[in-house]
N, C-alpha and C. Protein backbone atom coordinates (compact mmCIF):
# COMPACT_ATOMS: atom_id res chain seq x y z
N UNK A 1 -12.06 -17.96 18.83
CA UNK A 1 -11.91 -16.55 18.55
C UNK A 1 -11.04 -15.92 19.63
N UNK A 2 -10.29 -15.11 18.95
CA UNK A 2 -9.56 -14.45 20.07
C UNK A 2 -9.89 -13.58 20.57
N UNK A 3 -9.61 -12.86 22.19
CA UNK A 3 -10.28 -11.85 22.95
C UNK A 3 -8.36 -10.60 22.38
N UNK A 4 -7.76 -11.46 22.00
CA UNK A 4 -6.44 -10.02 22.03
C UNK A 4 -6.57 -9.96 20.40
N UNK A 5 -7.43 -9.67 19.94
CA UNK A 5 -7.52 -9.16 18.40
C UNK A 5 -8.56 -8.17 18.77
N UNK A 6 -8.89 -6.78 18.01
CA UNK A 6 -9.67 -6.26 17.34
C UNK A 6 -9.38 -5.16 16.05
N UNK A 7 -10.63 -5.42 15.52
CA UNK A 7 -10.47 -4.99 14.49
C UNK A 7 -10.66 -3.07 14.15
N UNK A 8 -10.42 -2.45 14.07
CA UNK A 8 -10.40 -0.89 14.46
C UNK A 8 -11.24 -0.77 12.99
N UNK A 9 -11.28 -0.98 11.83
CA UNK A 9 -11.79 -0.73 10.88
C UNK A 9 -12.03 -1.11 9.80
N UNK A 10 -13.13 -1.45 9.17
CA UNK A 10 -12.92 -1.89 7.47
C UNK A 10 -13.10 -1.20 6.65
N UNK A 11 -12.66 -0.57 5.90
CA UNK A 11 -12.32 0.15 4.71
C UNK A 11 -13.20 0.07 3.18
N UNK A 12 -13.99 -0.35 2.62
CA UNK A 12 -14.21 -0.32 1.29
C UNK A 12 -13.65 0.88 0.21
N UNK A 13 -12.81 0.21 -0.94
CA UNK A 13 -12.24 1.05 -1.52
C UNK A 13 -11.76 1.00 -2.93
N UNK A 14 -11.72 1.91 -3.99
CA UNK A 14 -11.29 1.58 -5.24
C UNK A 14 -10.06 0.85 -5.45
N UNK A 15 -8.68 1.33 -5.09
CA UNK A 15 -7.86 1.28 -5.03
C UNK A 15 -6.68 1.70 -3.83
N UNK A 16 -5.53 0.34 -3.59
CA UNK A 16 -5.21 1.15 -2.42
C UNK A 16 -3.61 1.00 -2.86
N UNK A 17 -2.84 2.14 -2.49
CA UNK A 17 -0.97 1.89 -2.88
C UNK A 17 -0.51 1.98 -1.29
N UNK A 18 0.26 1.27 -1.93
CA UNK A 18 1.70 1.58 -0.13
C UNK A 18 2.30 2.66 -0.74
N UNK A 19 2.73 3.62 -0.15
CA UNK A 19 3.90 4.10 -0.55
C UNK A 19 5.06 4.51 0.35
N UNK A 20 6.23 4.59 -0.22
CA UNK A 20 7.37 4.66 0.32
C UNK A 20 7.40 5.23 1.32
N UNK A 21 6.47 5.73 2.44
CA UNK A 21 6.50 5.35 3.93
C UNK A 21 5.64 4.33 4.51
N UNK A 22 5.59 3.49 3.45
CA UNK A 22 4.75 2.30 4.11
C UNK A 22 2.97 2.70 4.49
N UNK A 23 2.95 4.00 4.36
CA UNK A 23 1.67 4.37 5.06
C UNK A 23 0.88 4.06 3.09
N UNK A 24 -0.58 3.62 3.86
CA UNK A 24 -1.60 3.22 2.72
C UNK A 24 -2.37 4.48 2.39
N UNK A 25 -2.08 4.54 1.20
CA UNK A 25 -3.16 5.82 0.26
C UNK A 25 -4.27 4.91 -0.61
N UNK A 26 -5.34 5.40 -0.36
CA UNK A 26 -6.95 4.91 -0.09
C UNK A 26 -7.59 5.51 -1.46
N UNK A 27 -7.69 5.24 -2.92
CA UNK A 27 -8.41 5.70 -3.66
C UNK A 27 -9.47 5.51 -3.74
N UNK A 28 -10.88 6.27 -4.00
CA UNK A 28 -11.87 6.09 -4.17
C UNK A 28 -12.83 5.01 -2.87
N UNK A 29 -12.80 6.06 -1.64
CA UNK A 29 -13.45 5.03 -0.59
C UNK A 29 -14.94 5.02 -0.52
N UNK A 30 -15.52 3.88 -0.47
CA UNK A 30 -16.88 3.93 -0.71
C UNK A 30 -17.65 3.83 0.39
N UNK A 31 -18.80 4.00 0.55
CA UNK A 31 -19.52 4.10 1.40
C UNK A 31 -20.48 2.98 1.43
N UNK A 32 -20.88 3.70 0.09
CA UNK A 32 -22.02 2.92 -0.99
C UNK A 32 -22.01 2.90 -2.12
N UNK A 33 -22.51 2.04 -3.32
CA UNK A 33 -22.13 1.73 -4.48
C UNK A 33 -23.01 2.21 -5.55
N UNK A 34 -22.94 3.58 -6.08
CA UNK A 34 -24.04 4.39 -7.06
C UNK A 34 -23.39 3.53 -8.48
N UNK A 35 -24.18 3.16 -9.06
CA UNK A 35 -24.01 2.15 -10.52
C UNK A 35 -25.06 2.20 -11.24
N UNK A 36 -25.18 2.75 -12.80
CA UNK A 36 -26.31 3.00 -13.58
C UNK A 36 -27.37 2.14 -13.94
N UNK A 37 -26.48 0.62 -13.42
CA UNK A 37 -27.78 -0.66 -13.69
C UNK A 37 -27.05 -1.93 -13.19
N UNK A 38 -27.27 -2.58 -13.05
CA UNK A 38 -26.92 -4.23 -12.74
C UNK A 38 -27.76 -5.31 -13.48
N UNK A 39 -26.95 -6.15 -13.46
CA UNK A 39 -25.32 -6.44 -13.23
C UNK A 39 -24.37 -5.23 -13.39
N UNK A 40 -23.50 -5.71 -12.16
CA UNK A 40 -22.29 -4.54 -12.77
C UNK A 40 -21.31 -5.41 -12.14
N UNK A 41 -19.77 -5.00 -13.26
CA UNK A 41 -18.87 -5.29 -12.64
C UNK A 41 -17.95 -4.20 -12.92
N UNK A 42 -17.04 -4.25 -11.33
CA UNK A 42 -15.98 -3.11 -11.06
C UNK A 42 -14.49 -3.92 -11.33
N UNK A 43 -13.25 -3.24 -12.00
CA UNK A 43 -12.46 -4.14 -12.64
C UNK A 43 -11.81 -4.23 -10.98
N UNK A 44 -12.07 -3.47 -9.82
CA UNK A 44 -11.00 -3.49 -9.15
C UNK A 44 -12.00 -3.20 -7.83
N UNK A 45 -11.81 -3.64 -6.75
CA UNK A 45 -12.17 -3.18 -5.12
C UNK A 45 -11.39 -4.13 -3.80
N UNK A 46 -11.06 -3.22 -3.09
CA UNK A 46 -9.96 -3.41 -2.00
C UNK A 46 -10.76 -3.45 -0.40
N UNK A 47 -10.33 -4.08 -0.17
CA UNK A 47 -11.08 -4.15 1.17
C UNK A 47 -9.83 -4.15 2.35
N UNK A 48 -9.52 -3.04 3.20
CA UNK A 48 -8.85 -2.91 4.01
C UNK A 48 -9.00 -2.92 5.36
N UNK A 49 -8.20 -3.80 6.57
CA UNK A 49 -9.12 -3.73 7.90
C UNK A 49 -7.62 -3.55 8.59
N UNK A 50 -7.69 -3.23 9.46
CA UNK A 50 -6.90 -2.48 10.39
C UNK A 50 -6.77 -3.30 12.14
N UNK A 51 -6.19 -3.64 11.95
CA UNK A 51 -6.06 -4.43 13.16
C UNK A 51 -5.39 -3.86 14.87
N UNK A 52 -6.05 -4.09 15.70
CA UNK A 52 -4.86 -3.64 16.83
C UNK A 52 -5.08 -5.21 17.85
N UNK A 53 -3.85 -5.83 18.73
CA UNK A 53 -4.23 -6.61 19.83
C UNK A 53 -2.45 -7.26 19.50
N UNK A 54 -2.71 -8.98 19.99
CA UNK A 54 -1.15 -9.41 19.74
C UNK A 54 -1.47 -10.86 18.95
N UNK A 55 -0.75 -11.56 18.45
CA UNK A 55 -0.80 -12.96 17.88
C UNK A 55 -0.58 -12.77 16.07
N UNK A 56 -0.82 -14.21 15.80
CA UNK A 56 -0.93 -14.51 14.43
C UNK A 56 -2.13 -15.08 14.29
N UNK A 57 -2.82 -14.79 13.08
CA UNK A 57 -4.18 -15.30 12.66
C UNK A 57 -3.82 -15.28 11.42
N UNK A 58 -4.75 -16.42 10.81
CA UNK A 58 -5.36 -16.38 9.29
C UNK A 58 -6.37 -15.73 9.06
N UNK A 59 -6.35 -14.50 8.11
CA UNK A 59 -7.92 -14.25 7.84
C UNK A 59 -7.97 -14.03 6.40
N UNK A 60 -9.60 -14.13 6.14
CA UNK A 60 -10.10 -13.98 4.95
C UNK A 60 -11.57 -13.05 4.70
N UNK A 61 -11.56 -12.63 4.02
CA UNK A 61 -12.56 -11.50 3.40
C UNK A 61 -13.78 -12.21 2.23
N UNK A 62 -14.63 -11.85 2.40
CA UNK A 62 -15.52 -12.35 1.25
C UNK A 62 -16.92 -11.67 1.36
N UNK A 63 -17.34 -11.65 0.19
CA UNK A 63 -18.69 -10.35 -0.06
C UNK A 63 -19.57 -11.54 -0.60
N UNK A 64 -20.94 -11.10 0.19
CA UNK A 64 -22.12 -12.20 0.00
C UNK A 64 -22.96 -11.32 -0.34
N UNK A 65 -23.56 -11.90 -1.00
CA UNK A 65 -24.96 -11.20 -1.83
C UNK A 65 -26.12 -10.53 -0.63
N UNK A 66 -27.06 -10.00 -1.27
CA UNK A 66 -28.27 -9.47 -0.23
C UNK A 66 -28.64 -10.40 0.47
N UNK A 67 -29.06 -11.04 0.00
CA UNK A 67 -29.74 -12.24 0.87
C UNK A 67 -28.74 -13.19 1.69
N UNK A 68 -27.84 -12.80 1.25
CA UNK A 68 -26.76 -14.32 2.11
C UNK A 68 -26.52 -16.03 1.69
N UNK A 69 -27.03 -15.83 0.66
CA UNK A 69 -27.45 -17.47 -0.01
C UNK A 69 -26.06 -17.46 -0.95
N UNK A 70 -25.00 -16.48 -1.59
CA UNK A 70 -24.37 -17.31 -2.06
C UNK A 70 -22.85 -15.93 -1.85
N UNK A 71 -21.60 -16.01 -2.37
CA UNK A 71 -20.00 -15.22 -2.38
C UNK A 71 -20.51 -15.02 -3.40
N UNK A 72 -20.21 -13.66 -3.54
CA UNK A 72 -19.73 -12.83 -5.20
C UNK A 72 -18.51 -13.27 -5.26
N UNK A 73 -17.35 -12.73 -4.24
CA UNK A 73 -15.77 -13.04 -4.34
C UNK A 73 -15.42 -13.33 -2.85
N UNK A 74 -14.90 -14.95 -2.77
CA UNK A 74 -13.45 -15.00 -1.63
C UNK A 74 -12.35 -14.76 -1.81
N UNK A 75 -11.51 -14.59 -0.83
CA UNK A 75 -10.13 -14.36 -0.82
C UNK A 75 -9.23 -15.60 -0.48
N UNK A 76 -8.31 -15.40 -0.98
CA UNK A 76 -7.38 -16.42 -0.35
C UNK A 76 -7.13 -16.25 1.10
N UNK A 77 -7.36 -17.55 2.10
CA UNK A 77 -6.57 -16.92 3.31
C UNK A 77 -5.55 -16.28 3.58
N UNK A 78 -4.97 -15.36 4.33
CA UNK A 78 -3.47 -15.06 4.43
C UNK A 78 -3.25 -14.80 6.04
N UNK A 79 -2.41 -14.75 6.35
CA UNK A 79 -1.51 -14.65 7.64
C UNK A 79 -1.31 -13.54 8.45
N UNK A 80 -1.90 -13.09 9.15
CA UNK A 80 -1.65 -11.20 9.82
C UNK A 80 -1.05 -11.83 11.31
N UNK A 81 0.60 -11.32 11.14
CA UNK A 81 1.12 -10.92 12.51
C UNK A 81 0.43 -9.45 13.07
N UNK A 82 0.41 -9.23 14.33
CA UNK A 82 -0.18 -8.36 14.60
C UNK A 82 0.75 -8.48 16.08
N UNK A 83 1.81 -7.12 16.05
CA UNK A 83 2.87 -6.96 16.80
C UNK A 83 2.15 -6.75 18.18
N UNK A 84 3.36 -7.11 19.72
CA UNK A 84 2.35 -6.24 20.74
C UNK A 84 2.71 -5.14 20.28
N UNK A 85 1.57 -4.23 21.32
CA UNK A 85 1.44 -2.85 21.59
C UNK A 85 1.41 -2.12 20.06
N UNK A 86 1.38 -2.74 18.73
CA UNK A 86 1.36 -2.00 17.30
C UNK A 86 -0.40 -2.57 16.70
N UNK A 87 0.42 -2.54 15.79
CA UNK A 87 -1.41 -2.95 14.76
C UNK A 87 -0.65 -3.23 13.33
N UNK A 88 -1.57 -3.48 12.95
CA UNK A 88 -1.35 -4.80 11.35
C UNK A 88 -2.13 -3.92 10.31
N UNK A 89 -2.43 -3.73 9.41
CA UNK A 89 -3.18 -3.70 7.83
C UNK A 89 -3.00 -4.85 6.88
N UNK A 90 -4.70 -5.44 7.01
CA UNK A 90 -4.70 -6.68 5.67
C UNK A 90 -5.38 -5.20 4.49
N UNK A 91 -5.05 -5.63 3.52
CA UNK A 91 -5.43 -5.49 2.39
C UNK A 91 -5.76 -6.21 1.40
N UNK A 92 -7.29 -6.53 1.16
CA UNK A 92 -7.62 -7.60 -0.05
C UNK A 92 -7.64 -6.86 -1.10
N UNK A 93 -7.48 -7.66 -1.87
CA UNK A 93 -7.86 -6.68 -3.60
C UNK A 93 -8.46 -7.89 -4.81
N UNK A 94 -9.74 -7.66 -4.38
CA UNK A 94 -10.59 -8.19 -5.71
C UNK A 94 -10.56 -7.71 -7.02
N UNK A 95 -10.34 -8.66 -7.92
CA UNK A 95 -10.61 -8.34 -9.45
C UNK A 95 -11.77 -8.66 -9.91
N UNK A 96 -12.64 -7.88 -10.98
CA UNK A 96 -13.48 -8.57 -11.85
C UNK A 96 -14.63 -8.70 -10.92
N UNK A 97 -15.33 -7.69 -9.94
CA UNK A 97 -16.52 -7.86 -9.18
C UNK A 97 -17.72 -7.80 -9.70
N UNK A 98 -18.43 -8.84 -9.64
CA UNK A 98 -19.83 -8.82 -10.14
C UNK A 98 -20.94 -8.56 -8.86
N UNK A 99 -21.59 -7.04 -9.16
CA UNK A 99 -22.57 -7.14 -8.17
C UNK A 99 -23.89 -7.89 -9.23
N UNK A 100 -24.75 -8.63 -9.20
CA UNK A 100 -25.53 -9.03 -10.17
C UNK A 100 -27.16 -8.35 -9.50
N UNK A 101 -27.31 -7.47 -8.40
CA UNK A 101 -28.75 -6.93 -8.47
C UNK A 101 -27.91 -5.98 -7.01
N UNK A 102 -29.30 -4.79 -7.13
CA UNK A 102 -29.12 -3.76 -6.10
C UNK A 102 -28.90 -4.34 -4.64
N UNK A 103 -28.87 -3.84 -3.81
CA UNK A 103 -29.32 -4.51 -2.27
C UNK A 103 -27.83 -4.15 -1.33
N UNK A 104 -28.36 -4.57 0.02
CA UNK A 104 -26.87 -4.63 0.75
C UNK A 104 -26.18 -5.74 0.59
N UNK A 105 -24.99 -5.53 0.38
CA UNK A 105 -24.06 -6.19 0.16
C UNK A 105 -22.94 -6.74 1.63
N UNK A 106 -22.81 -7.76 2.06
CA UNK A 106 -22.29 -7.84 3.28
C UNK A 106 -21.02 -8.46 3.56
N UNK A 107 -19.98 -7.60 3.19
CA UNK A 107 -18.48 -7.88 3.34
C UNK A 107 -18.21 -8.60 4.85
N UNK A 108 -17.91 -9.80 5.11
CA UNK A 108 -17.27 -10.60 5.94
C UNK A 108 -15.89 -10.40 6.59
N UNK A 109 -15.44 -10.48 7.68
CA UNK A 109 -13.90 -10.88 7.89
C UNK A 109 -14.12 -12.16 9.00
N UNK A 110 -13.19 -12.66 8.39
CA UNK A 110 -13.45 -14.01 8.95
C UNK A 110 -12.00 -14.31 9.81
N UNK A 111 -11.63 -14.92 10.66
CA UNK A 111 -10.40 -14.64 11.36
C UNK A 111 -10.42 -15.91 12.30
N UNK A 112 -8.83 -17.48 11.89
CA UNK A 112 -8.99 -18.36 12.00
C UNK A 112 -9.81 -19.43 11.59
N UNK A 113 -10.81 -19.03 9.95
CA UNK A 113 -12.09 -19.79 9.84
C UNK A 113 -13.43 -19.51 10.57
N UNK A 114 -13.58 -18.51 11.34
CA UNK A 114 -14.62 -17.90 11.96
C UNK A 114 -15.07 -16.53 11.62
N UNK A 115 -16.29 -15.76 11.50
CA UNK A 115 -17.21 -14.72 10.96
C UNK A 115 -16.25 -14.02 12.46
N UNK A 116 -15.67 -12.88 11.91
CA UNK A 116 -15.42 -11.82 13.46
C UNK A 116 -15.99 -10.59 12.87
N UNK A 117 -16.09 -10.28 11.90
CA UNK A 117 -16.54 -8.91 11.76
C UNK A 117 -17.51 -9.17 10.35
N UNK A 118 -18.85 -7.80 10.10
CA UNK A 118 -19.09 -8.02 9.17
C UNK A 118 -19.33 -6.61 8.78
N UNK A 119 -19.53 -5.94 7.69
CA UNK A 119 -19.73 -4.55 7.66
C UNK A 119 -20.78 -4.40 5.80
N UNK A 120 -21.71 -3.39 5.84
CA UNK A 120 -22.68 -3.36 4.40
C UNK A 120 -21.81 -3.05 3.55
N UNK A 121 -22.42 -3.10 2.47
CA UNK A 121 -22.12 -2.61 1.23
C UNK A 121 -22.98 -2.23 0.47
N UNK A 122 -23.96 -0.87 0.58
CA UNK A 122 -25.22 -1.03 -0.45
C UNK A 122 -25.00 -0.82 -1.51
N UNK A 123 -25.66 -1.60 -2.78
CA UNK A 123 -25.48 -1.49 -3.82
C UNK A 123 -26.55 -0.54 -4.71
N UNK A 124 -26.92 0.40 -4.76
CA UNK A 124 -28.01 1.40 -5.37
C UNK A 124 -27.71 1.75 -6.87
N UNK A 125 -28.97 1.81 -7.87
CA UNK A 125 -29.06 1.48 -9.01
C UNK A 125 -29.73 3.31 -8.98
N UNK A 126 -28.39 4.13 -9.78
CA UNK A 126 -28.98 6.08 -9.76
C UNK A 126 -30.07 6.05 -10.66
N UNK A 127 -30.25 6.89 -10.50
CA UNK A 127 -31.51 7.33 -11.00
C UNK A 127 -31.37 8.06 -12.38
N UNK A 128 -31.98 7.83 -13.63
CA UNK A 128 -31.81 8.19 -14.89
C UNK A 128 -31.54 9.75 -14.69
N UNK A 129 -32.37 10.91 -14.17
CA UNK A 129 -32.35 12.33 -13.29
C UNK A 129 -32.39 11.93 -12.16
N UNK A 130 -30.97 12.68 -11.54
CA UNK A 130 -30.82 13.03 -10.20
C UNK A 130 -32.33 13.91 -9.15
N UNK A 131 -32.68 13.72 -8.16
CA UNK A 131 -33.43 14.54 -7.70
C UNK A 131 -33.13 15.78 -7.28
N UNK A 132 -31.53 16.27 -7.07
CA UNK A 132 -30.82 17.29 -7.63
C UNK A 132 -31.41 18.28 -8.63
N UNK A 133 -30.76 17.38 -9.69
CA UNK A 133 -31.12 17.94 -11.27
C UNK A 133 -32.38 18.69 -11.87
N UNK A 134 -33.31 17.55 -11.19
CA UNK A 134 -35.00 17.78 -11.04
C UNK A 134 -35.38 19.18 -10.23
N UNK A 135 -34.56 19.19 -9.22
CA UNK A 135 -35.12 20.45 -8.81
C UNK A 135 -34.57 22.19 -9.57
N UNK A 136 -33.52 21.92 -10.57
CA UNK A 136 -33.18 22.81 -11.01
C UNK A 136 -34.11 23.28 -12.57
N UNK A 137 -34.65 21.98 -12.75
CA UNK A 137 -34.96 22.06 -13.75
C UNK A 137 -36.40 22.49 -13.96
N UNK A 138 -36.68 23.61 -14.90
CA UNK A 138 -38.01 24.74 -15.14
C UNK A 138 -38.81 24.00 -16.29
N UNK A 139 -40.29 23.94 -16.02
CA UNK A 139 -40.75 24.11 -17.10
C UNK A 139 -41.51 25.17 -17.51
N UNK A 140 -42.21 24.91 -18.92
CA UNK A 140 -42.84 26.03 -19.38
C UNK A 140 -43.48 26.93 -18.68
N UNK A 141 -44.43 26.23 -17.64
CA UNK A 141 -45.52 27.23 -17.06
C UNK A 141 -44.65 28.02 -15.68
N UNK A 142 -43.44 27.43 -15.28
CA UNK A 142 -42.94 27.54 -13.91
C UNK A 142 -42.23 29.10 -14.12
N UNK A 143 -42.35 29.57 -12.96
CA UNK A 143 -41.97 31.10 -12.96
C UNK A 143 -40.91 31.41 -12.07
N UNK A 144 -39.57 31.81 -12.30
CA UNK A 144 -38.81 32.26 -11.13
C UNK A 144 -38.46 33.56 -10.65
N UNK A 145 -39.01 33.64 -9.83
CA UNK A 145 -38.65 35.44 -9.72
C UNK A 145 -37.02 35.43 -9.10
């Protein structure tokens, strides 16, 4: 593992574009994953990490279930130069994600074949009524002045 790598951030996200200043626009960044039931699958999620230090590494990304016993999705390895004195952006982009039950979800970065970073992903199954909703909502006997 290297001591001149770190990683400044990982990103979870719907969708991500370059655009014509090179700078990355971030659709739909998640925190956590509100989904009406599971199994679920999302046609699309991006996982972005942000690099600062100097060298070349291989890294790879991959999301493991709650428990850790098996990958929803790996990535292909790929190659991050990481300039001196600048910083790098990998961007993965999974297709076709199956979360198959609620729980945390634990996105990996792996860097040279080694675990360097790991960050959650909870997966939460909403609630048929919001507890929001519930509180707006009157019944017969209830009185509002």
């Amino acid at each position: 593992m290297s001591t001149n790598l770190n990683l400044r951030h990982t990103i979870v996200c719907e969708d991500v574009r370059i655009e014509i200043t090179r700078n990355l626009s971030l659709m739909g960044v998640l925190h956590l994953l509100h989904v009406p039931q599971t199994p679920v699958t999302l046609f699309k999620l991006a996982v972005v990490n942000h690099w600062r230090g100097v060298g070349r590494y291989r890294t790879q990304v991959q999301i493991l279930t709650p428990d850790r016993s098996r990958s929803i999705v790996v990535s292909q390895a790929s190659t991050i130069d990481v300039p001196e004195d600048g910083g790098a952006d990998n961007v993965t982009v999974f297709t076709n994600v199956t979360f198959p039950e609620p729980g945390q979800y634990v996105v990996q970065t792996l860097i040279d074949s080694s675990l360097f970073a790991e960050t959650m992903l909870p997966v939460v199954v909403a609630q048929q009524q919001s507890s929001v909703q519930a509180a707006f909502d009157t019944g017969p006997d209830d009185v509002i002045n």
